[in-house]
C-alpha atoms as a PDB file:
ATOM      1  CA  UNK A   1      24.927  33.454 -66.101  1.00  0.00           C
ATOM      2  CA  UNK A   2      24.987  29.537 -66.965  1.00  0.00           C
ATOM      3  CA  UNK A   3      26.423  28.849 -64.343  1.00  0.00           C
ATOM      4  CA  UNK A   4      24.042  30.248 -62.184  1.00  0.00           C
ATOM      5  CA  UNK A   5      21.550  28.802 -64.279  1.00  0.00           C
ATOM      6  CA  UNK A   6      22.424  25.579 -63.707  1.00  0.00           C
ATOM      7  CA  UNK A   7      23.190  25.861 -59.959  1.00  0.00           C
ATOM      8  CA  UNK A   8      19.677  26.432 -60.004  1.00  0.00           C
ATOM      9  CA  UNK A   9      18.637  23.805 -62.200  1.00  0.00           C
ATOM     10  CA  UNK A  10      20.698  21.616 -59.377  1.00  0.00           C
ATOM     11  CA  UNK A  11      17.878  22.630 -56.953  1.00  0.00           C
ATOM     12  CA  UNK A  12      15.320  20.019 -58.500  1.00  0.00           C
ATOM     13  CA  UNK A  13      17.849  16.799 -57.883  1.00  0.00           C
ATOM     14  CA  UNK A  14      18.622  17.992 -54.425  1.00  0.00           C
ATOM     15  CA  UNK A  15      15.274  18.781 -53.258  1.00  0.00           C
ATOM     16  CA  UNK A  16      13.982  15.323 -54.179  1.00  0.00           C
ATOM     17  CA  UNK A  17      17.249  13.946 -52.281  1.00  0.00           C
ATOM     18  CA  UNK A  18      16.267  16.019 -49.098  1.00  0.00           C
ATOM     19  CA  UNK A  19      12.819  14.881 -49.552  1.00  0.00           C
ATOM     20  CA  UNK A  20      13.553  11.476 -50.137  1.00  0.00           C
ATOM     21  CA  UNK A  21      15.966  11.188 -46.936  1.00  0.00           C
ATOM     22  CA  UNK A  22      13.794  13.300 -44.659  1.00  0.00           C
ATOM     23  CA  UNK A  23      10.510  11.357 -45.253  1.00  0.00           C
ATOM     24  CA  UNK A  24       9.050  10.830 -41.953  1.00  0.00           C
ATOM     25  CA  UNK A  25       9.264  14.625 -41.173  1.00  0.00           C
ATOM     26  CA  UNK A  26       7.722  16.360 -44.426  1.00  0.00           C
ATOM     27  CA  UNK A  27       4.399  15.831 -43.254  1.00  0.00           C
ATOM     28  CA  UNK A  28       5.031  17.503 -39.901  1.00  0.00           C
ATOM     29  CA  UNK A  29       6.819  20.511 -41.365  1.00  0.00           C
ATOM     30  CA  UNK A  30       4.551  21.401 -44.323  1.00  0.00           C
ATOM     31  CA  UNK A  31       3.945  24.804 -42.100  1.00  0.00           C
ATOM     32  CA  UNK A  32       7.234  25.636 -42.358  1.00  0.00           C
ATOM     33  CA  UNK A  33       8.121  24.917 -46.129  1.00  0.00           C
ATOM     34  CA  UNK A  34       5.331  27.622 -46.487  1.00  0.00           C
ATOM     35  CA  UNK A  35       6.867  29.789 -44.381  1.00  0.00           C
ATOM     36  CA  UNK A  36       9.929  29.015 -46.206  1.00  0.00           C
ATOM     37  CA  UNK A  37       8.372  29.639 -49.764  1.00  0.00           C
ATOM     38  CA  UNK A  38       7.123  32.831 -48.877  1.00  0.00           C
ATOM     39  CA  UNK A  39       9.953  34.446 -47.293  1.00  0.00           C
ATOM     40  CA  UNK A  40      12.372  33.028 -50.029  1.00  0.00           C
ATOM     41  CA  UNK A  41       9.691  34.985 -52.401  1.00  0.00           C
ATOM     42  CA  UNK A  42       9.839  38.304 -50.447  1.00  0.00           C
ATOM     43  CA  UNK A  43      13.497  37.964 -50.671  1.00  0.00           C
ATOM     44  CA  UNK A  44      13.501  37.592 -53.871  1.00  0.00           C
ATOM     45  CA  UNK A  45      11.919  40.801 -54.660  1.00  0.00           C
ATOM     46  CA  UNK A  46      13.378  42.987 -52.248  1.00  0.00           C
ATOM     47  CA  UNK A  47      16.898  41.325 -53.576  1.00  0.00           C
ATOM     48  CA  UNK A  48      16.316  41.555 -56.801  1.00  0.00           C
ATOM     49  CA  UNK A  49      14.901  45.661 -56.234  1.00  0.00           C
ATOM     50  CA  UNK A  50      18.412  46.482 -54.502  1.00  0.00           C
ATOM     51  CA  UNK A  51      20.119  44.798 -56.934  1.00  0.00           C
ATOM     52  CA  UNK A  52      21.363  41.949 -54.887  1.00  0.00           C
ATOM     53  CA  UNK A  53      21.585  39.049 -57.121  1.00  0.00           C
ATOM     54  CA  UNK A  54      23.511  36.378 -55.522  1.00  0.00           C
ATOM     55  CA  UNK A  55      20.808  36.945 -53.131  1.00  0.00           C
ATOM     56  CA  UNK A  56      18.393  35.794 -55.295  1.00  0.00           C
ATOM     57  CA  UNK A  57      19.772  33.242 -56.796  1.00  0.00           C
ATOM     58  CA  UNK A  58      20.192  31.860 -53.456  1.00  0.00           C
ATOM     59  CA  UNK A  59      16.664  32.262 -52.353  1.00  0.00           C
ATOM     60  CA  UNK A  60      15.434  30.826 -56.120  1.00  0.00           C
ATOM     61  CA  UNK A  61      17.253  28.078 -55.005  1.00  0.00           C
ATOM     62  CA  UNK A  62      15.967  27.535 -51.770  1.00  0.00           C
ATOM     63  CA  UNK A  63      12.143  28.815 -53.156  1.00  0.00           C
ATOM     64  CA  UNK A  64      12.508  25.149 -55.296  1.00  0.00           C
ATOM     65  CA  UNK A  65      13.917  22.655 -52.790  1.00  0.00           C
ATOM     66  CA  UNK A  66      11.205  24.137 -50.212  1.00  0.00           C
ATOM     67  CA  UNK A  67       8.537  23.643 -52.806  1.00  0.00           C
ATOM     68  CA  UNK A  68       9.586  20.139 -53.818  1.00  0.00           C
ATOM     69  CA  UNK A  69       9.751  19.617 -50.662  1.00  0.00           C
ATOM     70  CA  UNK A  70       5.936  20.623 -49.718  1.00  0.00           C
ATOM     71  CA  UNK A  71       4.719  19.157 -53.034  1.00  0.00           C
ATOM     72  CA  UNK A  72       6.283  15.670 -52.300  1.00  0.00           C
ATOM     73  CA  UNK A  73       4.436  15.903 -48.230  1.00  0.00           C
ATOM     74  CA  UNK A  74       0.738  15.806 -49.887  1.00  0.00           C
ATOM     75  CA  UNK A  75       1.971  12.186 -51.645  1.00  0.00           C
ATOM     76  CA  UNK A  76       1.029   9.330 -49.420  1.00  0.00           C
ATOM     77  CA  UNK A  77       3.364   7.291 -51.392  1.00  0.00           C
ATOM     78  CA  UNK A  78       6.393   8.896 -50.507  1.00  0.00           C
ATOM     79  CA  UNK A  79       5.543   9.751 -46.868  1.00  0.00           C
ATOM     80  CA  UNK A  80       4.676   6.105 -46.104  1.00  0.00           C
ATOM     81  CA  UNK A  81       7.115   4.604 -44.233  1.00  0.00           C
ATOM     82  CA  UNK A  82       9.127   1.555 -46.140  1.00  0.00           C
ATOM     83  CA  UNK A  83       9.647  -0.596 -43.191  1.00  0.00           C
END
């Protein structure tokens, strides 16, 4: 279970990475990182009901680079372009 744990934990680096790289499209596709956050959280429950756990811990880690990703497209500074 620590491993899993921090797997998980790995989310938070790796969604700022994605976000970082991927600047110029976060604003575009903050639809879609909703979309993504709530079927990642309907997932998760129906996963974790038939006792699917990799599943979850799959979708927990996609639920966190999704929402990094949406929280870090509302931040002018990052979204600016550094030309």
């Amino acid at each position: 279970m620590i491993i899993e744990i921090i797997l998980l934990l790995l989310a938070i680096p790796t969604g700022f990475l994605i976000a970082w790289l991927a600047r110029d499209e976060l604003v575009s596709g903050r639809k879609w990182f909703r979309v993504l956050i709530v079927v990642s959280v309907l997932v998760i429950i129906w996963s974790w009901l038939t006792s699917l756990i990799y599943i979850v811990w799959t979708m927990g880690f996609i639920l966190i680079v999704a929402l990094i990703s949406l929280i870090k497209s509302k931040d002018r500074k990052w979204t600016r372009s550094k030309i």
